[in-house]
C-alpha atoms as a PDB file:
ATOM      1  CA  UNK A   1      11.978 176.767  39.070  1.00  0.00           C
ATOM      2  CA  UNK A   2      13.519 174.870  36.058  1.00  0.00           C
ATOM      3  CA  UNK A   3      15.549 171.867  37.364  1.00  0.00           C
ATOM      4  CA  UNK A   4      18.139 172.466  34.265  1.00  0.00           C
ATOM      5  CA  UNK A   5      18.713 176.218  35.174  1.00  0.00           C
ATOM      6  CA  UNK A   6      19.509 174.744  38.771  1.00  0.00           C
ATOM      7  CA  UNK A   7      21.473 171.987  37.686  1.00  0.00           C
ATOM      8  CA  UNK A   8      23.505 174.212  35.431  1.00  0.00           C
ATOM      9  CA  UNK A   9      24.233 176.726  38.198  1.00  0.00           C
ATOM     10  CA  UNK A  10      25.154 173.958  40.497  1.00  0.00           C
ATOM     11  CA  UNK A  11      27.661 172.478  37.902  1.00  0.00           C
ATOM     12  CA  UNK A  12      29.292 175.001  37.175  1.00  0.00           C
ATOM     13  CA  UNK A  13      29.668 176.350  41.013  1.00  0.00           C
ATOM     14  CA  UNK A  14      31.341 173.094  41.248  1.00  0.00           C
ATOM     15  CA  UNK A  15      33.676 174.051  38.540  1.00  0.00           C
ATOM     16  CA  UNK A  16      35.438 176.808  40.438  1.00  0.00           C
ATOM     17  CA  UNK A  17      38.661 176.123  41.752  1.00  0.00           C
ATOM     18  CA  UNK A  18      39.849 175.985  45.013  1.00  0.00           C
ATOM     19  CA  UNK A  19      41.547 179.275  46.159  1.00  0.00           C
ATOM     20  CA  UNK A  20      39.507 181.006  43.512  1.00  0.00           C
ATOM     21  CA  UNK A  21      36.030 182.841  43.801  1.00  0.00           C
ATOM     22  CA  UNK A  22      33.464 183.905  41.012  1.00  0.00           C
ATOM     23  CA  UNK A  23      30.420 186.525  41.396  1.00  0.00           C
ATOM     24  CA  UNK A  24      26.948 185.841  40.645  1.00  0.00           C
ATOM     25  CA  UNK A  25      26.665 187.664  37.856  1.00  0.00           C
ATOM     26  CA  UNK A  26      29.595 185.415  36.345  1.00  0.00           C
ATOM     27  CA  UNK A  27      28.176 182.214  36.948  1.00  0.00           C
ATOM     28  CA  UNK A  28      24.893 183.802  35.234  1.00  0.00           C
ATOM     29  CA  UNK A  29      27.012 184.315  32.156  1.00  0.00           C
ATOM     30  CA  UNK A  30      28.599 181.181  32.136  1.00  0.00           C
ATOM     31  CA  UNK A  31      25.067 179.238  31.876  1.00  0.00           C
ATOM     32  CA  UNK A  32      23.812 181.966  29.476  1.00  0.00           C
ATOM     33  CA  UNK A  33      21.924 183.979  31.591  1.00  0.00           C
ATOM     34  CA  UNK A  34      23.421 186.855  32.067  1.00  0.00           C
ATOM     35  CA  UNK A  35      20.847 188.973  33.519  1.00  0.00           C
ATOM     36  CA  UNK A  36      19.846 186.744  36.090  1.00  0.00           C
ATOM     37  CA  UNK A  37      22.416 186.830  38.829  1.00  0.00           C
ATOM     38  CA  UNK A  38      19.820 186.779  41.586  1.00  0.00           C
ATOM     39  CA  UNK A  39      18.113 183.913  40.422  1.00  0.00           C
ATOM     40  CA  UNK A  40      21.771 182.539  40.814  1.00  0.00           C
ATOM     41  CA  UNK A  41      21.566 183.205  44.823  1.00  0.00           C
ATOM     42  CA  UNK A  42      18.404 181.631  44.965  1.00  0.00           C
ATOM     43  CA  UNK A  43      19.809 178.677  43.700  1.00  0.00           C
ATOM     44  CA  UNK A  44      22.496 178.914  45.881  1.00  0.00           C
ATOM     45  CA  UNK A  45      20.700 179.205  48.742  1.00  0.00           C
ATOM     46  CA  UNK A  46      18.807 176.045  48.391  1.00  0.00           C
ATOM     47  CA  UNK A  47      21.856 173.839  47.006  1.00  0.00           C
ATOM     48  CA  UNK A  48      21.969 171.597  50.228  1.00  0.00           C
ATOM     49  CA  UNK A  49      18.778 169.820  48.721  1.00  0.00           C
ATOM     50  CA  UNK A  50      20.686 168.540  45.742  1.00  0.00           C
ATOM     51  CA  UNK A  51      23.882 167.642  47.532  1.00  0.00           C
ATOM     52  CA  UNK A  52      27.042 169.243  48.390  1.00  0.00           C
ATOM     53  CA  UNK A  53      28.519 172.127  46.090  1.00  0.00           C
ATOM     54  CA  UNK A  54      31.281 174.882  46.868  1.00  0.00           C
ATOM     55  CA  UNK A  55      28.698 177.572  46.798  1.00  0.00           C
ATOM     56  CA  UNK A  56      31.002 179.751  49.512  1.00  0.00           C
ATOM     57  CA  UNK A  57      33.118 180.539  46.388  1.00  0.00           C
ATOM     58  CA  UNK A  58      30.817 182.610  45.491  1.00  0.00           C
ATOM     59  CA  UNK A  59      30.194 185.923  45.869  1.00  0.00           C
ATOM     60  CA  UNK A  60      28.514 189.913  44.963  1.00  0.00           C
ATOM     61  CA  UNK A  61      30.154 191.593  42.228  1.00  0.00           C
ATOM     62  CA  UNK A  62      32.312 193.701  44.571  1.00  0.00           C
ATOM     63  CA  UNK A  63      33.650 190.549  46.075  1.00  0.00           C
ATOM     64  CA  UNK A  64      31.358 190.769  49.770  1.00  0.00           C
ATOM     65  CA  UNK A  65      30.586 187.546  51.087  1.00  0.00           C
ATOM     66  CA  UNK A  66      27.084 186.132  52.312  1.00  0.00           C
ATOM     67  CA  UNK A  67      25.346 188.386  55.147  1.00  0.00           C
ATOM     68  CA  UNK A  68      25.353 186.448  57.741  1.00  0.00           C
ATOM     69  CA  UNK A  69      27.065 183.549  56.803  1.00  0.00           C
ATOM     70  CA  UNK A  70      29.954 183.683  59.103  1.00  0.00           C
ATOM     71  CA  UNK A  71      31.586 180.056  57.965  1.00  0.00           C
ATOM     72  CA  UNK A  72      32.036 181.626  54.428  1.00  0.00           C
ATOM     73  CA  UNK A  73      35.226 183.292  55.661  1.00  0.00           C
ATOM     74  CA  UNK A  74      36.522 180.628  57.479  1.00  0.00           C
ATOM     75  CA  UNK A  75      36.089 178.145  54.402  1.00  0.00           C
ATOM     76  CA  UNK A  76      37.793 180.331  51.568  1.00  0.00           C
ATOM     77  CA  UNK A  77      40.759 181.162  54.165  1.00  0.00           C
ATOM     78  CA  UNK A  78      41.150 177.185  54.963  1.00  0.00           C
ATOM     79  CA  UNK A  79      41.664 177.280  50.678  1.00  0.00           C
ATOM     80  CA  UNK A  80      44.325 180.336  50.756  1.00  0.00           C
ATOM     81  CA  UNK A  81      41.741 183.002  50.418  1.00  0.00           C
ATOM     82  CA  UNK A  82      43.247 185.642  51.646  1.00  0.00           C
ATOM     83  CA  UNK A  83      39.825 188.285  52.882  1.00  0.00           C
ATOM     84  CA  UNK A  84      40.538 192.233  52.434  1.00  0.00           C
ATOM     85  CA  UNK A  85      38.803 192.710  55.343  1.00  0.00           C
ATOM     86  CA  UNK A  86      36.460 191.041  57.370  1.00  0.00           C
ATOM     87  CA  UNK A  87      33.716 190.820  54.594  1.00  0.00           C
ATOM     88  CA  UNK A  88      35.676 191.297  51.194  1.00  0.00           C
ATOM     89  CA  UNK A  89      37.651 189.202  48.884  1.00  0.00           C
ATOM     90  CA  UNK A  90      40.139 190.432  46.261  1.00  0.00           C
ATOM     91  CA  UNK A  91      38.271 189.858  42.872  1.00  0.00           C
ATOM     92  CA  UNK A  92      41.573 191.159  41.402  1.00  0.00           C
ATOM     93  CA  UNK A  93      43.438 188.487  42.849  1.00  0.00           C
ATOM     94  CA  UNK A  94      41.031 185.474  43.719  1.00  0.00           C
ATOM     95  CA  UNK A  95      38.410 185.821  40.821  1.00  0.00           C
ATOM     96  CA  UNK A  96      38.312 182.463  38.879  1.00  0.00           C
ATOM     97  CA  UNK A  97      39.644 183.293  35.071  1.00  0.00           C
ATOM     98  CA  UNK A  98      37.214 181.197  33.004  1.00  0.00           C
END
């Protein structure tokens, strides 16, 4: 995998403001790869090698969080995220405008 893609994923995860979510997909557009939201979540996945990065601010494009990632929730409410249910966020009202 190309270290810049993964760099530029990781930067700009770290961009997102607390309280505030983005999908995959829009972090894929923001580095200029729009069709390559999965490759996003792979990155994701294996950000703990690079450091630390706010990666539970991110979620699907319908605003579910991480299968089986149960600290997810408990992160975004300890910012003000307020879940929809137990596996949702509000993209309407949470999605980072960027």
């Amino acid at each position: 995998m190309d270290e810049q893609i993964i760099y530029q994923v990781l930067e700009t995860v770290s961009e997102i403001p607390k309280g505030k979510v983005a999908t995959y997909g829009q972090i894929a557009r923001l580095i200029g790869r729009e069709k390559n939201s999965r490759l996003v979540g792979k990155i994701l996945s294996m950000s703990s090698y690079y450091g630390k990065y706010p990666c539970h601010r991110v979620v699907n494009h319908a605003g579910r969080l991480v299968p089986g990632w149960d600290e997810q929730a408990q992160l975004l409410e300890n910012e003000g995220v307020v879940l929809k249910d137990e596996y949702h966020v509000d993209l309407k009202k949470y999605q980072w405008k960027c």
